[in-house]
Protein backbone atom coordinates (compact mmCIF):
# COMPACT_ATOMS: atom_id res chain seq x y z
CA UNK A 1 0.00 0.00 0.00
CA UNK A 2 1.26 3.58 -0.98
CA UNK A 3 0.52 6.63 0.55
CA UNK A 4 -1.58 9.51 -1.43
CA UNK A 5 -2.70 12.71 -2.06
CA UNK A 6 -4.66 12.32 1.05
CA UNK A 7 -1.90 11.15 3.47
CA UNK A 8 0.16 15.10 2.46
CA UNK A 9 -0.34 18.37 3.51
CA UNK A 10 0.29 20.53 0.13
CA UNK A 11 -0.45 24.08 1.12
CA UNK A 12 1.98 26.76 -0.05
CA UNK A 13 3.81 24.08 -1.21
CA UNK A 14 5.21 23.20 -5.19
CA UNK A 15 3.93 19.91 -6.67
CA UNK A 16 5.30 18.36 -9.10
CA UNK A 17 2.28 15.73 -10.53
CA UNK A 18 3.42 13.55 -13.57
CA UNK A 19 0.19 13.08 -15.09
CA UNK A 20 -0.84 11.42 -18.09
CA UNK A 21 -1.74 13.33 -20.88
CA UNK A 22 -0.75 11.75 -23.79
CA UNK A 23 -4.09 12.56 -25.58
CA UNK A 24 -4.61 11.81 -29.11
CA UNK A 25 -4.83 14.53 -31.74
CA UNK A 26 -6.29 15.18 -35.41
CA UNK A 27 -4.33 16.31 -37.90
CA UNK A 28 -5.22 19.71 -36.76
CA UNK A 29 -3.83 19.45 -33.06
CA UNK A 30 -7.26 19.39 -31.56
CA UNK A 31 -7.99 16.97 -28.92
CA UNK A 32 -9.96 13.83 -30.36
CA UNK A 33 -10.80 12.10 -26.62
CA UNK A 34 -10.00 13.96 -23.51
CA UNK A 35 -10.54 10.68 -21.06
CA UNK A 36 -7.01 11.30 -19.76
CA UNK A 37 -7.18 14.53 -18.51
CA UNK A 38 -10.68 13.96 -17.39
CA UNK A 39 -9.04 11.20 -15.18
CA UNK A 40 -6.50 13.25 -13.60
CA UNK A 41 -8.78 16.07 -12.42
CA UNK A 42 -9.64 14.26 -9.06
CA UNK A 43 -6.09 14.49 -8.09
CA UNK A 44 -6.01 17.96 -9.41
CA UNK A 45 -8.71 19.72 -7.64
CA UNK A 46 -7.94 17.87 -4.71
CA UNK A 47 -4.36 19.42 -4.48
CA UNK A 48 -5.55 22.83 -5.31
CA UNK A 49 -8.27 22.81 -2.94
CA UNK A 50 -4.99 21.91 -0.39
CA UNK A 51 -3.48 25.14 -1.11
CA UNK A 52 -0.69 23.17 -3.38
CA UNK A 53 1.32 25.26 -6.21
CA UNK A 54 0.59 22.90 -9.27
CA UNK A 55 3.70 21.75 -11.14
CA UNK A 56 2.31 19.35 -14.13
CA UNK A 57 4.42 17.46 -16.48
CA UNK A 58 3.84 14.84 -19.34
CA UNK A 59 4.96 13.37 -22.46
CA UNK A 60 2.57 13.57 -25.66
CA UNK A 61 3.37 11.08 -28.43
CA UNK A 62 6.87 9.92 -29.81
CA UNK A 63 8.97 12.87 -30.64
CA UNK A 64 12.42 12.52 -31.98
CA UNK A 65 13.46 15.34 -31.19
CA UNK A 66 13.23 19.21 -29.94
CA UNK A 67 13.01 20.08 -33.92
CA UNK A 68 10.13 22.59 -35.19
CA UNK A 69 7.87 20.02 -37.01
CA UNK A 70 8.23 18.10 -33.46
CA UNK A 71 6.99 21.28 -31.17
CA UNK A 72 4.24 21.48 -33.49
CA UNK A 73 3.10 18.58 -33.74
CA UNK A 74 3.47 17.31 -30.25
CA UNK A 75 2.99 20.70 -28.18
CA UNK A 76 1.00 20.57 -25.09
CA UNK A 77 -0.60 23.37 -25.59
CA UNK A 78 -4.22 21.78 -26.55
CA UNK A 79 -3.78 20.12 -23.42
CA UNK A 80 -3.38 23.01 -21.31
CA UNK A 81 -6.18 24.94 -23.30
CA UNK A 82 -8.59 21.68 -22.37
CA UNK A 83 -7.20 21.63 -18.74
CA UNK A 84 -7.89 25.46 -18.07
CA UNK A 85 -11.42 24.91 -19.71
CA UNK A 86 -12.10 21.68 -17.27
CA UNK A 87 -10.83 23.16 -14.04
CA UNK A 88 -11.92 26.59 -14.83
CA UNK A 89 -8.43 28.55 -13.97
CA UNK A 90 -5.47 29.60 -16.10
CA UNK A 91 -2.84 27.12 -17.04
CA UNK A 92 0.18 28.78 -18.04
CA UNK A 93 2.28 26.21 -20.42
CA UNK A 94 6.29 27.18 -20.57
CA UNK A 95 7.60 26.60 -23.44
CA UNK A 96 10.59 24.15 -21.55
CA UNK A 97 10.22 21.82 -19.20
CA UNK A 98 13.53 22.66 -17.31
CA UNK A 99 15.49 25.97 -17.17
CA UNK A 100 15.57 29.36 -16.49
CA UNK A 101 12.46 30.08 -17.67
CA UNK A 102 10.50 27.04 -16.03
CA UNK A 103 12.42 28.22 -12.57
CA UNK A 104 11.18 31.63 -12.80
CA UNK A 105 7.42 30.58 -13.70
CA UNK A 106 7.71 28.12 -10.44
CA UNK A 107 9.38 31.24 -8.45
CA UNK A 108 6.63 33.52 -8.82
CA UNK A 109 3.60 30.98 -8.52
CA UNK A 110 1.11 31.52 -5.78
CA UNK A 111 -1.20 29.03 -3.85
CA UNK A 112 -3.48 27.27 -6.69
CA UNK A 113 -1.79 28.60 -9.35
CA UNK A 114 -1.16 25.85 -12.28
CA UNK A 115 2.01 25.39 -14.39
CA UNK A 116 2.00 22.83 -17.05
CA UNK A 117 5.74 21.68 -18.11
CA UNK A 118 6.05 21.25 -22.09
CA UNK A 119 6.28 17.70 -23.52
CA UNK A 120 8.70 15.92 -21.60
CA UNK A 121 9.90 13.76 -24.54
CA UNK A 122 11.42 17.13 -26.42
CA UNK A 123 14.08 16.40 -24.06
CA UNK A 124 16.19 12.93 -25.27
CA UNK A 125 17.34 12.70 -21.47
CA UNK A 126 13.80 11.66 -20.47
CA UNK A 127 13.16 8.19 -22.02
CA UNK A 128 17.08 7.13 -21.63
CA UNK A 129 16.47 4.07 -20.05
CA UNK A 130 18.32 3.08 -16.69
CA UNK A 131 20.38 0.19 -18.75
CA UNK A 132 21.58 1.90 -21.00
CA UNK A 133 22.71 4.38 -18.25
CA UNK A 134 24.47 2.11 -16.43
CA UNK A 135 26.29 0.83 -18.82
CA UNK A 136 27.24 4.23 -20.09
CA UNK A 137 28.47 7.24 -17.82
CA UNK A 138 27.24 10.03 -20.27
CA UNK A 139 23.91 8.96 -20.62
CA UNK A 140 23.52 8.36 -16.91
CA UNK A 141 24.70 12.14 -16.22
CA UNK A 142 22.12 12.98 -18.97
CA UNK A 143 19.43 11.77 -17.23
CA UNK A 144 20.42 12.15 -13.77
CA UNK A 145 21.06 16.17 -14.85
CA UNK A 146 17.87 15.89 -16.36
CA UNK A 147 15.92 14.95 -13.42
CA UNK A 148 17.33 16.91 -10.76
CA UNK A 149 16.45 20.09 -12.15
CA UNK A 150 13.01 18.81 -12.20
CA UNK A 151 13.62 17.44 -9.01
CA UNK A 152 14.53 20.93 -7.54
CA UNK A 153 11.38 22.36 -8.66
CA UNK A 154 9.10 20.61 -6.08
CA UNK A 155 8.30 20.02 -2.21
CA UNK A 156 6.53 16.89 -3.10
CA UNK A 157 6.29 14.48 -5.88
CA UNK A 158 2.85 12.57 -6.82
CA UNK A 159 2.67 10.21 -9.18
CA UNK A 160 -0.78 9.57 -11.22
CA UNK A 161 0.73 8.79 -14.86
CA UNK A 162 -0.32 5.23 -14.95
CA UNK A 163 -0.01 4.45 -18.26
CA UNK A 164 3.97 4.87 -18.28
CA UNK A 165 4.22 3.21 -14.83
CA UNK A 166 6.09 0.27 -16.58
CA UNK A 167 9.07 2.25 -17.87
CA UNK A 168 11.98 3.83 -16.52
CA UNK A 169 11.71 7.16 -17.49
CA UNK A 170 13.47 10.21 -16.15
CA UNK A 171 9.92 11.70 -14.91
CA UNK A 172 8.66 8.86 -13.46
CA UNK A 173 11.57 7.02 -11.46
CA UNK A 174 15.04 9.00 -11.15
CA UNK A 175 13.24 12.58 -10.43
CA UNK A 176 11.47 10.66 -7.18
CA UNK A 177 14.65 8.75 -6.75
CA UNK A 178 16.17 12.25 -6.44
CA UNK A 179 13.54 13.68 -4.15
CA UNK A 180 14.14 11.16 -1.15
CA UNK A 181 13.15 12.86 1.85
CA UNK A 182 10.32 14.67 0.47
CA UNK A 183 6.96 13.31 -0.32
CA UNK A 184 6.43 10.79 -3.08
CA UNK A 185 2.96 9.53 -2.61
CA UNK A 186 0.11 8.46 -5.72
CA UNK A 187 -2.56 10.09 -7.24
CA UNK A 188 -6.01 9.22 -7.10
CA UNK A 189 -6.14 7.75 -10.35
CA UNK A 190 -3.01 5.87 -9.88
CA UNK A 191 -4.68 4.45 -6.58
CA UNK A 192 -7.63 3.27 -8.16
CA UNK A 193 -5.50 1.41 -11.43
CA UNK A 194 -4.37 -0.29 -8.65
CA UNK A 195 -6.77 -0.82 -6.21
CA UNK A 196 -9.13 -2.72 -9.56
CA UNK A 197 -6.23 -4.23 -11.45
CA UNK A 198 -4.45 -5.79 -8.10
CA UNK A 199 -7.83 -6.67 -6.70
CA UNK A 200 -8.48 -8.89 -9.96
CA UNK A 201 -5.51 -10.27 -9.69
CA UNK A 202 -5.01 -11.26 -6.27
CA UNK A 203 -8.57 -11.58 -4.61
CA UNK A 204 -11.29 -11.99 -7.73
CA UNK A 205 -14.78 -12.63 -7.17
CA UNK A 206 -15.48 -15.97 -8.96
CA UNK A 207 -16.27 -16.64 -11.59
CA UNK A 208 -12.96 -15.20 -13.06
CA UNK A 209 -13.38 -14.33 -16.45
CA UNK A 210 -10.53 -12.77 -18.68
CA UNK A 211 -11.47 -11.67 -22.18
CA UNK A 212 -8.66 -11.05 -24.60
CA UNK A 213 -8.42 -9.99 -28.18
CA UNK A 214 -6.00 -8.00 -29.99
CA UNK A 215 -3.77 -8.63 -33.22
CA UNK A 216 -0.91 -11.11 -31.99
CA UNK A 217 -0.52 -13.65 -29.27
CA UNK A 218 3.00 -12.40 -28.59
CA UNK A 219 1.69 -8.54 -27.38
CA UNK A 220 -0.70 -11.21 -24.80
CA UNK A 221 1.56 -13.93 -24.10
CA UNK A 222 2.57 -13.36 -20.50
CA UNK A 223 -0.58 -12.16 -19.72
CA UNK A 224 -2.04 -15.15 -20.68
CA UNK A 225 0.07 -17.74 -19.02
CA UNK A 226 0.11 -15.30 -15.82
CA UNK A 227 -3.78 -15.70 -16.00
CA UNK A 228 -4.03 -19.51 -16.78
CA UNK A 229 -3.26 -19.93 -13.22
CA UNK A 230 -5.76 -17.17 -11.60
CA UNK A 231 -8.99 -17.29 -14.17
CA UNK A 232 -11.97 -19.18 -14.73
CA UNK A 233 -12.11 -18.70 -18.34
CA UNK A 234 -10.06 -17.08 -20.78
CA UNK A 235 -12.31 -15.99 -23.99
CA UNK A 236 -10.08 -15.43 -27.11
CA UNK A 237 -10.84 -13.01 -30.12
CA UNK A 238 -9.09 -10.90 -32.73
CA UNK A 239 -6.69 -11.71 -34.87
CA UNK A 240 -4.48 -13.54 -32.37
CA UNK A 241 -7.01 -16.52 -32.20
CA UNK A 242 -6.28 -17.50 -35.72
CA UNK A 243 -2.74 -18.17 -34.41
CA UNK A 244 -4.37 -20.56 -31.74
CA UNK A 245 -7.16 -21.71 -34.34
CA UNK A 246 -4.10 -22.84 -37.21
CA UNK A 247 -2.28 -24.39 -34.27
CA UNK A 248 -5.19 -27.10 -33.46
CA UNK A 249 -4.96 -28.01 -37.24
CA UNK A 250 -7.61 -25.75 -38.85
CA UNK A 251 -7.22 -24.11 -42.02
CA UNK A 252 -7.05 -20.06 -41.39
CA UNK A 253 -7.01 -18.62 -45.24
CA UNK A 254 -4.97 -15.15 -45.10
CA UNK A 255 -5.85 -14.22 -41.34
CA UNK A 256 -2.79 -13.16 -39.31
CA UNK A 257 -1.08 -15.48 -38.39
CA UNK A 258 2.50 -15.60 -35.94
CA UNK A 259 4.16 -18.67 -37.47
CA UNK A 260 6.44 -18.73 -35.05
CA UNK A 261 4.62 -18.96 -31.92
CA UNK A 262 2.40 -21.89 -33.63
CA UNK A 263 3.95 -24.29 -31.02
CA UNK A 264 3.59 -22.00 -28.46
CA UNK A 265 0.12 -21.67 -29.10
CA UNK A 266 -0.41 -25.65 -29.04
CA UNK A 267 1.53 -25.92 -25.81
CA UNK A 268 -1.03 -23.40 -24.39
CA UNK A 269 -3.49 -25.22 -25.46
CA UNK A 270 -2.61 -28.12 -23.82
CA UNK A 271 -2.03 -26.71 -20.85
CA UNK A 272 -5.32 -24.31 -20.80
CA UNK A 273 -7.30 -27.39 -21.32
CA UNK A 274 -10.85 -26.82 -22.00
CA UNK A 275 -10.14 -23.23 -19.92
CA UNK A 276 -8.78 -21.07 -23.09
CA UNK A 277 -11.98 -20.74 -25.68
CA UNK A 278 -11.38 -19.96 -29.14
CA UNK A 279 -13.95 -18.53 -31.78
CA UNK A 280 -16.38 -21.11 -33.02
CA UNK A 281 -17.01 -18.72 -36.23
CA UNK A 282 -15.51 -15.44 -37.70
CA UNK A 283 -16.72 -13.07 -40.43
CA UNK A 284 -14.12 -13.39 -42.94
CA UNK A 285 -13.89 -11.11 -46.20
CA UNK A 286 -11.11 -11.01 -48.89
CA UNK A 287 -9.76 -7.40 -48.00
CA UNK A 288 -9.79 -4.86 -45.04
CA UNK A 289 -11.74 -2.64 -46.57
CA UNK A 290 -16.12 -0.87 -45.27
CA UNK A 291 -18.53 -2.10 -47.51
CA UNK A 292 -16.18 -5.29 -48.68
CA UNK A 293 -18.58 -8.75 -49.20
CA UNK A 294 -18.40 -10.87 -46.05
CA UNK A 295 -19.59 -13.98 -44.82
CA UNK A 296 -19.70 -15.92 -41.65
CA UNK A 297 -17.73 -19.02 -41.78
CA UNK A 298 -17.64 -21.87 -39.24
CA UNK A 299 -14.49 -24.27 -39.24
CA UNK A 300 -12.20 -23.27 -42.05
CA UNK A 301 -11.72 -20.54 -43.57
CA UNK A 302 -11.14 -19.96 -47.33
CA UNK A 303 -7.79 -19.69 -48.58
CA UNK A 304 -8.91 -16.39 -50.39
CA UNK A 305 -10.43 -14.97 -47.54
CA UNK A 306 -9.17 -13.84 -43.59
CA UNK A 307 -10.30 -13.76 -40.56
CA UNK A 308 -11.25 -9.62 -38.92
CA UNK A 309 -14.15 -10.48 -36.31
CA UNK A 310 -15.85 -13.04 -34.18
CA UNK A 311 -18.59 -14.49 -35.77
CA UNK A 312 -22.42 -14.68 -34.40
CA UNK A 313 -22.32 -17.80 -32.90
CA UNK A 314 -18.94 -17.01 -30.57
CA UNK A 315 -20.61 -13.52 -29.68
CA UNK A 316 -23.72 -15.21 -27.58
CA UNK A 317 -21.02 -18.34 -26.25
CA UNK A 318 -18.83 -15.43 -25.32
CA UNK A 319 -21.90 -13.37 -23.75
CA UNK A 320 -22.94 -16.24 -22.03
CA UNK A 321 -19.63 -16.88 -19.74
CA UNK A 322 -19.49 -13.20 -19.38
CA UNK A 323 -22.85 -12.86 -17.95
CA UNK A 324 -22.59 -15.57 -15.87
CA UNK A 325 -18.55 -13.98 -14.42
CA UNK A 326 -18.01 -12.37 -11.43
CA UNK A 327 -15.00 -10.96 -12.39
CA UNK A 328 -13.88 -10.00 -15.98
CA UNK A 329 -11.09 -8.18 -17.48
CA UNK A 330 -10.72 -6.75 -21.12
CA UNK A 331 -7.81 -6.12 -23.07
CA UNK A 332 -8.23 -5.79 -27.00
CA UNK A 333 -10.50 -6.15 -29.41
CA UNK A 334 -12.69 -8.94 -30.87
CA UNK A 335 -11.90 -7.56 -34.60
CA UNK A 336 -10.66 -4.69 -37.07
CA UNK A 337 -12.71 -2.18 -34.79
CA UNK A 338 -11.16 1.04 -37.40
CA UNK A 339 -13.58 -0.96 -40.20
CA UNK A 340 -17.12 -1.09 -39.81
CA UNK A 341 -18.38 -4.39 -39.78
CA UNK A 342 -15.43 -5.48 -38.33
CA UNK A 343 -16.22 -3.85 -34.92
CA UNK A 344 -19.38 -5.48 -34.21
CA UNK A 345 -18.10 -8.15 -32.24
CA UNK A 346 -16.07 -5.61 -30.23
CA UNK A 347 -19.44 -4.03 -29.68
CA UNK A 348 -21.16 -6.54 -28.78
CA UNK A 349 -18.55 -7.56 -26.04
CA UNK A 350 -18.50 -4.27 -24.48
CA UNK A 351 -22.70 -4.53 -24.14
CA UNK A 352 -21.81 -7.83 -22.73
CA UNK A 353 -19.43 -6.26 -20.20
CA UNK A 354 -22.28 -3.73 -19.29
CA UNK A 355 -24.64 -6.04 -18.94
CA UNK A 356 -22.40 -8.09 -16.46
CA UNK A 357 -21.91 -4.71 -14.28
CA UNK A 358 -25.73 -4.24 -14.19
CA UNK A 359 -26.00 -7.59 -12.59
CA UNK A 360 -23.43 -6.97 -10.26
CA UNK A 361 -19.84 -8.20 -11.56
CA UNK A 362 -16.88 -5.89 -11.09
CA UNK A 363 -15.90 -5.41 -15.42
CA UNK A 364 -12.41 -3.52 -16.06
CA UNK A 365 -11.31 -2.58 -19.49
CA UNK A 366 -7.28 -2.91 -20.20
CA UNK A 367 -7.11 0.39 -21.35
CA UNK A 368 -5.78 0.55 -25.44
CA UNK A 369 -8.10 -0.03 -28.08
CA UNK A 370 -10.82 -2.16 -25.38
CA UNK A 371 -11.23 1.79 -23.65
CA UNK A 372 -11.69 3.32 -26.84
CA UNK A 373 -14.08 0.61 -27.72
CA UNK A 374 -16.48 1.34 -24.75
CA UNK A 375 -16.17 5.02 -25.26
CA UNK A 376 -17.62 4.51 -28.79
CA UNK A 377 -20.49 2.44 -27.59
CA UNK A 378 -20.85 5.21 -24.43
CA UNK A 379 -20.59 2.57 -22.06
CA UNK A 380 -17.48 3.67 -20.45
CA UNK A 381 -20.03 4.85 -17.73
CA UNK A 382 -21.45 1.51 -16.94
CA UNK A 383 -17.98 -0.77 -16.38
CA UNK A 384 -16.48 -0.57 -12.80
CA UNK A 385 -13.30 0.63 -14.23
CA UNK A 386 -11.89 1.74 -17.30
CA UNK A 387 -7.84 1.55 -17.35
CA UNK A 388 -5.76 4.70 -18.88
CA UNK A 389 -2.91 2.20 -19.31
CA UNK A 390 -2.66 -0.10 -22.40
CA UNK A 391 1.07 -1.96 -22.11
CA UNK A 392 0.88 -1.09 -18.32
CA UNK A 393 -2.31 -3.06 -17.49
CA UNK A 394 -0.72 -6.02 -19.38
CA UNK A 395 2.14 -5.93 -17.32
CA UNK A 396 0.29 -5.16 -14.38
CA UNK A 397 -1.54 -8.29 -15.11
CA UNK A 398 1.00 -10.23 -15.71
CA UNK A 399 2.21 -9.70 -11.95
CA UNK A 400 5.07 -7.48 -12.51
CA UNK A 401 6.13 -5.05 -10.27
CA UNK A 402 6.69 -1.51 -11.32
CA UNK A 403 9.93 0.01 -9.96
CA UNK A 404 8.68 3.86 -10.39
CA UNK A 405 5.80 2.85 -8.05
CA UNK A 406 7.96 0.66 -5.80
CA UNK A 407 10.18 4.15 -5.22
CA UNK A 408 7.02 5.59 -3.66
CA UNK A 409 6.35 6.21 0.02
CA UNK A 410 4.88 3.33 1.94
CA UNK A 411 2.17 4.17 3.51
């Protein structure tokens, strides 16, 4: 257990929050889904109702770089405009995130005042990761330099970025590495990831139900021999079940297909027993493309045609077990959710999932494309918890530990 926000006292103090705000963006540079910084304003308002001096930092997207097309493109900016419209306050963005310039802003801040650091990631230094820093003394001062002037801008340190949880960047584990002494405590959304994720994992309400779909088996693989020994039922869909599907011997067509983890997949098998379901039928068409001809196919499929969604008949077996669960957990879709029809089995599990929370069950989404899913179908309000963090809930899952939440103070 780790303290948080609650356990501090933050008035007059700076905080330095590592959110997560790694929103997408249309080609424009608006903001297409704001469910991240949504999910951080608990944490927010609670530390400026404190008294706190709000110091705010994220990445946004993959720069390479601190080049012009890469400030453009991956500027904060719509992020601060959407957080000054949500909490209903300034937010005054530097145009750094360390520096003379980001000192003086932090100097001359006053009790609720926010300051939102520019994308962390214009800085290489950030996303150095701690191997390659030990085995080489110039990145490690890179990144240690790096995150002490961040470091030096803040009383306390929260963490409630838990979507990059599972990596070793300079924000979220040498800066509160560097700030031992002070506070280091979670945020509320960062508390709740892991109050529902650990809970699943370590105490479920049976029956235990884990539904998993995405495009390969290797993305899912330790998740799913993590879960063979804690679920019920593990319900297979998406592209990764033809994998599974060619490995008992059927014929697949063109559907995706990891050749190489084909006796991986059969050794899974075995040892899942009757416990790892695959798709009894699939809509199959010859190209990824709306409006292309498909058909339902049960058995084999076509050697002209591929796999790109669960088929009718593994929708209601699917529904079934997940009405019935407890306990389920989604991570990835059923099909190619981008194409319409292809997302209709994706729909139809996320109405399942809904359904299942009606009647009582405690439902989380994995975060990724399974979040975006149920935030198409506006049922993001009716599952028990919907995850910010894609490759974090995996490994989360999977029963790693997380060394930038391990740095944190015990409660």
């Amino acid at each position: 257990m780790k303290k948080t926000v609650e356990d501090i006292d933050v008035r007059g103090k700076r905080v330095l929050v590592r959110c997560d705000f790694n929103v997408p963006l249309d080609g424009s540079g608006r903001i297409t889904d704001d469910r991240r910084i949504r999910c951080a304003l608990p944490t927010i308002k609670r530390l400026l109702d404190g008294g706190g001096r709000l110091i705010l930092m994220s990445h946004l997207g993959r720069p390479k770089g601190d080049g012009p097309e890469d400030r453009k493109k991956f500027t904060l900016a719509p992020v601060a405009k959407r957080l000054s419209e949500l909490i209903g306050k300034p937010v005054e963005l530097t145009s750094e995130c360390v520096g003379e310039e980001v000192s003086a802003a932090v100097a001359a801040m006053k009790e609720g005042d926010v300051v939102l650091l520019e994308n962390l990631r214009f800085n290489p230094p950030e996303t150095i990761k701690d191997k390659a820093a030990a085995a080489n003394a110039a990145l490690r001062e890179q990144k240690d330099n790096f995150a002490e002037a961040l470091a030096e801008l803040a009383d306390v340190y929260i963490n409630d970025a838990f979507g990059t949880c599972h990596r070793d960047n300079a924000s979220m584990l040498t800066v509160p590495q560097m700030m031992e002494g002070k506070p280091r405590v979670v945020g509320y959304l960062v508390r709740k990831e892991l109050e529902f994720l650990g809970g699943a994992v370590a105490d479920p309400v049976r029956p235990f139900v884990c539904v998993l779909g995405g495009a390969k088996v290797s993305d899912k693989l330790g998740v799913i021999q993590s879960l063979l020994a804690k679920c019920d039922t593990i319900l297979v869909g998406g592209a990764m079940a033809y994998t599974f599907l060619k490995a008992d011997g059927l014929e697949v067509g063109k559907s995706l297909v990891e050749e190489d983890l084909l006796e991986t997949a059969r050794s899974l098998r075995v040892e899942a027993g009757d416990k790892l379901k695959l798709p009894a039928d699939s809509v199959v068409a010859a190209e990824i493309k709306e409006g292309a001809v498909v058909q339902v196919v049960e058995g084999a499929i076509p050697s002209n045609q591929m796999g790109l969604d669960i088929g009718p008949k593994t929708v209601s077996r699917y529904r079934e077990i997940v009405c019935g669960a407890k306990t389920i957990v989604w991570n990835g879709p059923m099909g190619v959710i981008e194409t319409p029809p292809f997302d209709r089995g994706t729909m139809a599990m996320a109405s399942a999932m809904a359904q299942a929370t009606d009647a009582g069950a405690v439902t989380i989404i994995g975060g990724g494309d399974s979040a975006a899913a149920v935030d198409k179908a506006g049922l993001d309000e009716r599952m028990s918890h919907v995850s910010t963090g894609g490759g974090a809930s995996l490994e989360f899952l999977e029963g790693k530990t997380f060394a930038a939440i391990d740095v944190l103070d015990d409660a």
